[in-house]
PDB file of N, CA and C in Angstrom:
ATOM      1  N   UNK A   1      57.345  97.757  74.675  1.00  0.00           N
ATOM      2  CA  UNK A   1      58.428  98.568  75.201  1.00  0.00           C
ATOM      3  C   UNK A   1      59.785  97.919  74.926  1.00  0.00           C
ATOM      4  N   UNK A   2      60.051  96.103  74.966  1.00  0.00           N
ATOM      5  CA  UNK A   2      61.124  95.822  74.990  1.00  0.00           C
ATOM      6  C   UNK A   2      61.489  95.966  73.646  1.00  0.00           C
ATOM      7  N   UNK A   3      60.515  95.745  72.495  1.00  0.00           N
ATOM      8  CA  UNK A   3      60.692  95.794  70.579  1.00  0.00           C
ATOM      9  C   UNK A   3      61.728  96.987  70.791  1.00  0.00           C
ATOM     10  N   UNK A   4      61.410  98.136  71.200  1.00  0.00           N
ATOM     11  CA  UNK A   4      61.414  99.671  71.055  1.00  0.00           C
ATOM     12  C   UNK A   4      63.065  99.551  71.691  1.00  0.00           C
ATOM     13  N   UNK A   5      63.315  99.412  72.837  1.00  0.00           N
ATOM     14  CA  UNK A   5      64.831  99.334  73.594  1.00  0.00           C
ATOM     15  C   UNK A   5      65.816  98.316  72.258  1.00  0.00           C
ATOM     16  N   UNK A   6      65.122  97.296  71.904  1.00  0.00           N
ATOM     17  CA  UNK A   6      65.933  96.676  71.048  1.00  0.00           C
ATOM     18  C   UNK A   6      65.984  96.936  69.706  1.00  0.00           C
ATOM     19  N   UNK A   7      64.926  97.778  68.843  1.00  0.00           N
ATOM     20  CA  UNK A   7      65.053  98.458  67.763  1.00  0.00           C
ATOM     21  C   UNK A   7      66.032  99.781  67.928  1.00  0.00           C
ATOM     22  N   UNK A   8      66.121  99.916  69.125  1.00  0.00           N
ATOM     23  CA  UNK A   8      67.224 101.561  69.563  1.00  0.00           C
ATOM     24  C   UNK A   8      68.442 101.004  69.341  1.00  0.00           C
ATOM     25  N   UNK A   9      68.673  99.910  70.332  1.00  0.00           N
ATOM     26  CA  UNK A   9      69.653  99.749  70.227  1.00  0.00           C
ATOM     27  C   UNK A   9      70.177  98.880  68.992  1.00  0.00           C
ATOM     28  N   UNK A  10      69.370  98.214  67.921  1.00  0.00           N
ATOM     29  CA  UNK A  10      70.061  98.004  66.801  1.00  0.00           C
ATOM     30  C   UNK A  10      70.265  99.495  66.096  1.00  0.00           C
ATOM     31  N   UNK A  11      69.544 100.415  66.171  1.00  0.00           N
ATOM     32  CA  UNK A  11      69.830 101.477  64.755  1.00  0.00           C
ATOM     33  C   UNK A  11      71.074 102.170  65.762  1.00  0.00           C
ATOM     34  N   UNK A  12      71.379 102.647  67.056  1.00  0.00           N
ATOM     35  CA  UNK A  12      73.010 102.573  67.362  1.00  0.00           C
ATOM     36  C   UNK A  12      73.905 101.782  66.748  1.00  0.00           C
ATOM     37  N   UNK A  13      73.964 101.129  66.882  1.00  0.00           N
ATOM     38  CA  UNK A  13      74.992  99.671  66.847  1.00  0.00           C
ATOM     39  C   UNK A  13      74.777 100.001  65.200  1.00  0.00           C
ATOM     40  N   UNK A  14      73.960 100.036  64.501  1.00  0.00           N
ATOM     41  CA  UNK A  14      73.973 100.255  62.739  1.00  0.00           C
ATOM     42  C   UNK A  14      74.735 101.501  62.540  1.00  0.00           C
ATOM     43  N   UNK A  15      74.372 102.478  63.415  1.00  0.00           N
ATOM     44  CA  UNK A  15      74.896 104.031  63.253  1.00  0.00           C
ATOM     45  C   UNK A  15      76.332 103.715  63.419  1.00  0.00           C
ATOM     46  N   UNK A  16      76.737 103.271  64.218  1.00  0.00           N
ATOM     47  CA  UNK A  16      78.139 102.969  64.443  1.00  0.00           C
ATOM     48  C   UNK A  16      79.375 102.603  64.088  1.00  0.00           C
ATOM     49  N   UNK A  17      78.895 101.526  63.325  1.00  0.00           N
ATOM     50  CA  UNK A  17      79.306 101.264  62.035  1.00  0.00           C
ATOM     51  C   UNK A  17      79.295 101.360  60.681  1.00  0.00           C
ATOM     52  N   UNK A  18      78.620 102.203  60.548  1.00  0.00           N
ATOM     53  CA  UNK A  18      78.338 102.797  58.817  1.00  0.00           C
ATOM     54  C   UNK A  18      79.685 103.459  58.359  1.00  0.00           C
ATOM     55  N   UNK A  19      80.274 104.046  59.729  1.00  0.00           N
ATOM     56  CA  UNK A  19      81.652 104.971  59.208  1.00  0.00           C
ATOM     57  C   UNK A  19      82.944 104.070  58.566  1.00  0.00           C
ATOM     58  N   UNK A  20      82.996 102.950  59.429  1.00  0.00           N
ATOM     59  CA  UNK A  20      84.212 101.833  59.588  1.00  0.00           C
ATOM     60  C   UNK A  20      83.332 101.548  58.013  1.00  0.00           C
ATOM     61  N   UNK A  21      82.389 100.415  57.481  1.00  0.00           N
ATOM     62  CA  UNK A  21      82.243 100.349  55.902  1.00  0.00           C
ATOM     63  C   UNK A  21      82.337 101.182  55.474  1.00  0.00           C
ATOM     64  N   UNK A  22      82.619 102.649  55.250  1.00  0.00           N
ATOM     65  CA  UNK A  22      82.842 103.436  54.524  1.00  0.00           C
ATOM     66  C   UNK A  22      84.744 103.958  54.406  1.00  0.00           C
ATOM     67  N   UNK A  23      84.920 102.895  55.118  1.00  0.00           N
ATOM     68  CA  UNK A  23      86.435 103.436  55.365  1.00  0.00           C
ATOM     69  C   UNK A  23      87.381 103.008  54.040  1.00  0.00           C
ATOM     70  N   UNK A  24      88.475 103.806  53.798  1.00  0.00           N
ATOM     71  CA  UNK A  24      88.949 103.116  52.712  1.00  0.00           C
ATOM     72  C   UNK A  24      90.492 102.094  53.313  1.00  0.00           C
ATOM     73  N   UNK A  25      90.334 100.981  52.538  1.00  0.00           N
ATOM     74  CA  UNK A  25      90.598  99.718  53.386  1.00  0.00           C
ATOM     75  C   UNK A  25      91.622  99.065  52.256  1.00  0.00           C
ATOM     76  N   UNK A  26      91.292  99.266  51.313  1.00  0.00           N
ATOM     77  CA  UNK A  26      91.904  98.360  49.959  1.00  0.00           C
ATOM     78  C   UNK A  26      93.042  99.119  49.493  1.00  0.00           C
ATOM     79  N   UNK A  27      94.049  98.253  49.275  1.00  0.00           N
ATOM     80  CA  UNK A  27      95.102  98.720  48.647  1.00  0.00           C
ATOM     81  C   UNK A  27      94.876  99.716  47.358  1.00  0.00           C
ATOM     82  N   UNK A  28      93.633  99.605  46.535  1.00  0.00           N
ATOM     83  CA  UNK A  28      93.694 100.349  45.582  1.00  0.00           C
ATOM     84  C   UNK A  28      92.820 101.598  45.975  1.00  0.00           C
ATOM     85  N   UNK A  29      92.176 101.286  47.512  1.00  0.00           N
ATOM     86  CA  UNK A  29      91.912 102.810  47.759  1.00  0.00           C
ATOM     87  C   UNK A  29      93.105 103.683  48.230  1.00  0.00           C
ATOM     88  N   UNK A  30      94.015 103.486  49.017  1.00  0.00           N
ATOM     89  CA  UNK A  30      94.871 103.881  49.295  1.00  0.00           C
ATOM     90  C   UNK A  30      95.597 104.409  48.108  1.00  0.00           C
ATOM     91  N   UNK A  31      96.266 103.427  46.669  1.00  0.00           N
ATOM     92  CA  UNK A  31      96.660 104.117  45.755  1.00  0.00           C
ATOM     93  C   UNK A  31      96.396 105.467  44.543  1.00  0.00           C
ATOM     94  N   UNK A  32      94.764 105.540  44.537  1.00  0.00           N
ATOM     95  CA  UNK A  32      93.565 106.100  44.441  1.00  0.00           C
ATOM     96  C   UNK A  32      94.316 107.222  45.393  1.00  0.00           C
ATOM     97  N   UNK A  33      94.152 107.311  46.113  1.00  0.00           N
ATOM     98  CA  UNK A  33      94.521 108.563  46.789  1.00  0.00           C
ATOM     99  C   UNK A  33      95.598 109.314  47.009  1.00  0.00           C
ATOM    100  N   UNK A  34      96.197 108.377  46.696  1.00  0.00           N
ATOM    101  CA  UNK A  34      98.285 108.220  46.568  1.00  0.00           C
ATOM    102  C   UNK A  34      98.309 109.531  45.194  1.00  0.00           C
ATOM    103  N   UNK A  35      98.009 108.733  44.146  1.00  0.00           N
ATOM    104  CA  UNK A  35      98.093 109.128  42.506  1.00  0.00           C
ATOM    105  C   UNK A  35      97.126 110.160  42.682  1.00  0.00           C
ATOM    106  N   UNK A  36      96.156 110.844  43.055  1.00  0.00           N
ATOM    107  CA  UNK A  36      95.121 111.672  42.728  1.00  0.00           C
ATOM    108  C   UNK A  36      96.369 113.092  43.546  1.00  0.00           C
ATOM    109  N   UNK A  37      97.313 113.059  44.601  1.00  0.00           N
ATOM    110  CA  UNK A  37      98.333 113.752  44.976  1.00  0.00           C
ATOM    111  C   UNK A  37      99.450 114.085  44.362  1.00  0.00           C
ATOM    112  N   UNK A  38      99.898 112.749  43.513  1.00  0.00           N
ATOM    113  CA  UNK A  38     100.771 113.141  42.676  1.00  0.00           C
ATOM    114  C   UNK A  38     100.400 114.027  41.380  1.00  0.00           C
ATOM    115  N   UNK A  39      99.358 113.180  41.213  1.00  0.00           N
ATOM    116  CA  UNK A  39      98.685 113.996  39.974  1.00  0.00           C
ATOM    117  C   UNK A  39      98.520 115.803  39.964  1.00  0.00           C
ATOM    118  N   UNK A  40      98.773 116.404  41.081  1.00  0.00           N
ATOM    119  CA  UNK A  40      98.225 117.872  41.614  1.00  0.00           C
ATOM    120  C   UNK A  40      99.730 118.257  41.011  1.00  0.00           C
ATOM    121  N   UNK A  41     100.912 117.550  41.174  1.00  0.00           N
ATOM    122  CA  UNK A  41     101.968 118.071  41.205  1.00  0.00           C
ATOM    123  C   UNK A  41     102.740 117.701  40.227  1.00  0.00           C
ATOM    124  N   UNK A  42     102.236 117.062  39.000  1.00  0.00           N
ATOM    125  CA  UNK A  42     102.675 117.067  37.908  1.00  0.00           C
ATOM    126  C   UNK A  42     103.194 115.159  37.727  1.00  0.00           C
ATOM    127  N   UNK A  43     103.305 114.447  38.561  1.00  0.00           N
ATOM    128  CA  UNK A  43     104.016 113.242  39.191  1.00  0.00           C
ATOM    129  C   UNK A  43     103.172 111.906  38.556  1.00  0.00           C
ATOM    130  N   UNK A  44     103.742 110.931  37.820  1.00  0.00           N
ATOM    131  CA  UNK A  44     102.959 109.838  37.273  1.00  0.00           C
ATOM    132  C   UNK A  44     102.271 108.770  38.226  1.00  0.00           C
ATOM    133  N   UNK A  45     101.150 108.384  37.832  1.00  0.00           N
ATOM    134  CA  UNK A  45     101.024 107.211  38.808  1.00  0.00           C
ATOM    135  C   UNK A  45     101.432 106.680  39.300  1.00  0.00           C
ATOM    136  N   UNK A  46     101.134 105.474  39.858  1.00  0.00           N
ATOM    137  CA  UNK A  46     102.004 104.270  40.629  1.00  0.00           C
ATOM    138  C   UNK A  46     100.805 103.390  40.349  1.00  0.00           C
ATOM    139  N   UNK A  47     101.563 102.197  40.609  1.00  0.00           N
ATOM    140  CA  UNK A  47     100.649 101.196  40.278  1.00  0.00           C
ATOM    141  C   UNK A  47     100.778 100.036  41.174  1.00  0.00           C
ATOM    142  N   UNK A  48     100.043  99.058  41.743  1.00  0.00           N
ATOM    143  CA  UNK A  48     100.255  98.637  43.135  1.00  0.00           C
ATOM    144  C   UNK A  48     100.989  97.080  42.445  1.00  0.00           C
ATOM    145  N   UNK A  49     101.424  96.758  42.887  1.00  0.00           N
ATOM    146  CA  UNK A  49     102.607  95.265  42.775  1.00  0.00           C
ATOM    147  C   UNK A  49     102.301  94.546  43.938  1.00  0.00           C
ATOM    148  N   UNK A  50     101.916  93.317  43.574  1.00  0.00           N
ATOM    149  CA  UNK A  50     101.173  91.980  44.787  1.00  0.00           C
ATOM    150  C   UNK A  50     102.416  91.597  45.155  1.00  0.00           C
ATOM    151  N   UNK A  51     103.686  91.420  43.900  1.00  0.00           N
ATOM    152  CA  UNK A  51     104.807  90.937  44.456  1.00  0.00           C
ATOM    153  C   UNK A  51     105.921  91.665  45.197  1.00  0.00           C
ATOM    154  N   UNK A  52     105.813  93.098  45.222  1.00  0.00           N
ATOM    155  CA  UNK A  52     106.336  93.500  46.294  1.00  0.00           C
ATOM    156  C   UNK A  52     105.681  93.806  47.916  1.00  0.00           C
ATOM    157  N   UNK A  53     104.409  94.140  47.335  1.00  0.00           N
ATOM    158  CA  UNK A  53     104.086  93.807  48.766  1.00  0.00           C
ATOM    159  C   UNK A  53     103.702  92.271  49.048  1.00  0.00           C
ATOM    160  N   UNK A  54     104.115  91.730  48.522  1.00  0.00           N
ATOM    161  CA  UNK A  54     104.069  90.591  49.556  1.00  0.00           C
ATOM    162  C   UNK A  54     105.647  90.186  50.266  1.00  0.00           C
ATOM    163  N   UNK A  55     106.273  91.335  49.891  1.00  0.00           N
ATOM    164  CA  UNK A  55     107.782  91.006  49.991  1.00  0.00           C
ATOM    165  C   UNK A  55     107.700  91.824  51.230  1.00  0.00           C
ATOM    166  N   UNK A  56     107.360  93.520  51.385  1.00  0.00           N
ATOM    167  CA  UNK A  56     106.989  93.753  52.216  1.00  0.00           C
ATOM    168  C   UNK A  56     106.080  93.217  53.233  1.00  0.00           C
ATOM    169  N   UNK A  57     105.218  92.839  53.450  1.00  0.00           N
ATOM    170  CA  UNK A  57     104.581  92.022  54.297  1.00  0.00           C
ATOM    171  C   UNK A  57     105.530  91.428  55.117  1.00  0.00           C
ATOM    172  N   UNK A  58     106.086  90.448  54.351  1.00  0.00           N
ATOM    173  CA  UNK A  58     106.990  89.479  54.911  1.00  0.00           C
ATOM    174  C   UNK A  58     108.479  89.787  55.583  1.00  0.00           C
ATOM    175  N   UNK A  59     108.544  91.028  55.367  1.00  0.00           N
ATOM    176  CA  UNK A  59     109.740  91.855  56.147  1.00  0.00           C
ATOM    177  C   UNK A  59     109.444  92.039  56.888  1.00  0.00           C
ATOM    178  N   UNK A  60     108.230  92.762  57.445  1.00  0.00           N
ATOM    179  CA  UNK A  60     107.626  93.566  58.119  1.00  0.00           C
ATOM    180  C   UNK A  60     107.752  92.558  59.436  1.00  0.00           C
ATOM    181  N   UNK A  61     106.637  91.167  58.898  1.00  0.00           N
ATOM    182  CA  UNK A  61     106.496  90.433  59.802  1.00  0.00           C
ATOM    183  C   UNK A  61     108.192  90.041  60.414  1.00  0.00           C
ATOM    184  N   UNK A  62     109.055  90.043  59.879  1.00  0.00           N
ATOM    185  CA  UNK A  62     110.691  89.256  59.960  1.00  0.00           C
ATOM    186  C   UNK A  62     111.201  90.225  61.122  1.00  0.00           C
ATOM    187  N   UNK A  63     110.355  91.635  61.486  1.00  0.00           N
ATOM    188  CA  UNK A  63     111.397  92.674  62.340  1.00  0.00           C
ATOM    189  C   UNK A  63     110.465  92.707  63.183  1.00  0.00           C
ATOM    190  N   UNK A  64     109.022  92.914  63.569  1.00  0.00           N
ATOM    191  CA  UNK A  64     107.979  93.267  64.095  1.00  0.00           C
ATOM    192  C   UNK A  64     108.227  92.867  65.778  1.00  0.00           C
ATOM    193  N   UNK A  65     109.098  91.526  65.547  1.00  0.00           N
ATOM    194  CA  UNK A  65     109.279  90.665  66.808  1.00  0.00           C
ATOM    195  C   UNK A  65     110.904  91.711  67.490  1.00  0.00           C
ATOM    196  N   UNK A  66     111.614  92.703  67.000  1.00  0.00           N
ATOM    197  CA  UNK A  66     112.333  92.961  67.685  1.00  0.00           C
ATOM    198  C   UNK A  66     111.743  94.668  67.620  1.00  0.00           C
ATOM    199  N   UNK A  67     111.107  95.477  67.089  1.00  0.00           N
ATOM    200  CA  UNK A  67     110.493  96.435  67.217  1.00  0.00           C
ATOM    201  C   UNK A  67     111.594  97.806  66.822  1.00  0.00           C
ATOM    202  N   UNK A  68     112.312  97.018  65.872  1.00  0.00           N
ATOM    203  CA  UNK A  68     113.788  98.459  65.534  1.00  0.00           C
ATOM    204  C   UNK A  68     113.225  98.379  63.636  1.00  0.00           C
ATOM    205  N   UNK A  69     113.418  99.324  63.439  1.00  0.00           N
ATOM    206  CA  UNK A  69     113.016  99.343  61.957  1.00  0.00           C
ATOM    207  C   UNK A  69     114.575  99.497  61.251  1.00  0.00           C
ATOM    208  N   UNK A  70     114.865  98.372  60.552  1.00  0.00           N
ATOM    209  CA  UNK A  70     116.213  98.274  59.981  1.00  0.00           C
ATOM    210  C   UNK A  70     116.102  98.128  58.287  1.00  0.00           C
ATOM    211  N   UNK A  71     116.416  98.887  57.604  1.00  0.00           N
ATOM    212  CA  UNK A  71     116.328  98.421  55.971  1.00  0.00           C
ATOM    213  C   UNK A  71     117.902  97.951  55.867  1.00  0.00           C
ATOM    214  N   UNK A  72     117.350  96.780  55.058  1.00  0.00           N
ATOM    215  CA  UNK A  72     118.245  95.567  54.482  1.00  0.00           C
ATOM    216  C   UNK A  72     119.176  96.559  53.209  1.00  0.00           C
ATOM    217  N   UNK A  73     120.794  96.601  52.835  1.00  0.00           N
ATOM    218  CA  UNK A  73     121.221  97.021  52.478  1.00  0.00           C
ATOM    219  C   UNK A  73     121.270  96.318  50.560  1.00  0.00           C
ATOM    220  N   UNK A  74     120.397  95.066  50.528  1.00  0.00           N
ATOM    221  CA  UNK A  74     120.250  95.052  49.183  1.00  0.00           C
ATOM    222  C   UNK A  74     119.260  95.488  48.601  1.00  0.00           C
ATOM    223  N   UNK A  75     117.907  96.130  49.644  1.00  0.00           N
ATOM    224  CA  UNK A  75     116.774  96.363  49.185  1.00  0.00           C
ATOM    225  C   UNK A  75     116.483  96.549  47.944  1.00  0.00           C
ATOM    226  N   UNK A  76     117.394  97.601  47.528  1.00  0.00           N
ATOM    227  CA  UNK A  76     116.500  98.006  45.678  1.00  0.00           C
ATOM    228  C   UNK A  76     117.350  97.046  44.763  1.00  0.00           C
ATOM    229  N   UNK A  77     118.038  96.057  45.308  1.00  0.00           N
ATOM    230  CA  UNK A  77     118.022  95.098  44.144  1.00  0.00           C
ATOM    231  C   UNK A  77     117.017  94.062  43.806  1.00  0.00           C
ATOM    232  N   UNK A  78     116.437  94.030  45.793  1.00  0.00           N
ATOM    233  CA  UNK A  78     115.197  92.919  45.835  1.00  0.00           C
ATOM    234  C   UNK A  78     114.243  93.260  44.463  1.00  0.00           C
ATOM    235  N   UNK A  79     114.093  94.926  44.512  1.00  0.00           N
ATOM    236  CA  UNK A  79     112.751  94.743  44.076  1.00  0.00           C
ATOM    237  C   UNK A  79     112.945  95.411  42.507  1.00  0.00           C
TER     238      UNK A  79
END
């Protein structure tokens, strides 16, 4: 009887999470889905850049602590 309660409750706990691994998580799923939108509307790819987002990242983290979303007035020279 106890196999049976604890085989239940692993195939829950498996069920449960099958959705979250199936989630799309990676930057190139996200772009994948980005470009497959543009693509409907005539619009060229994009292509993902480590060095701007890591520039982003690091903004992100620089404002996060005061919770106001401010863009920096040199931005598109940064990048």
């Amino acid at each position: 009887m106890m196999f049976k309660i604890s085989l239940a409750i692993f195939c829950v706990i498996g069920l449960a999470t099958v959705h979250v691994s199936l989630a799309q998580n990676s930057p190139q799923d996200y772009l994948n889905a980005h470009n497959a939108a543009r693509a409907q509307v005539g619009v060229g790819p994009l292509r993902w850049d480590a060095k701007v987002a890591s520039y982003a990242r690091n903004y992100v983290e620089k404002l996060k602590g005061s919770c106001k979303l401010v863009h920096q007035e040199d931005l598109m020279v940064r990048t």
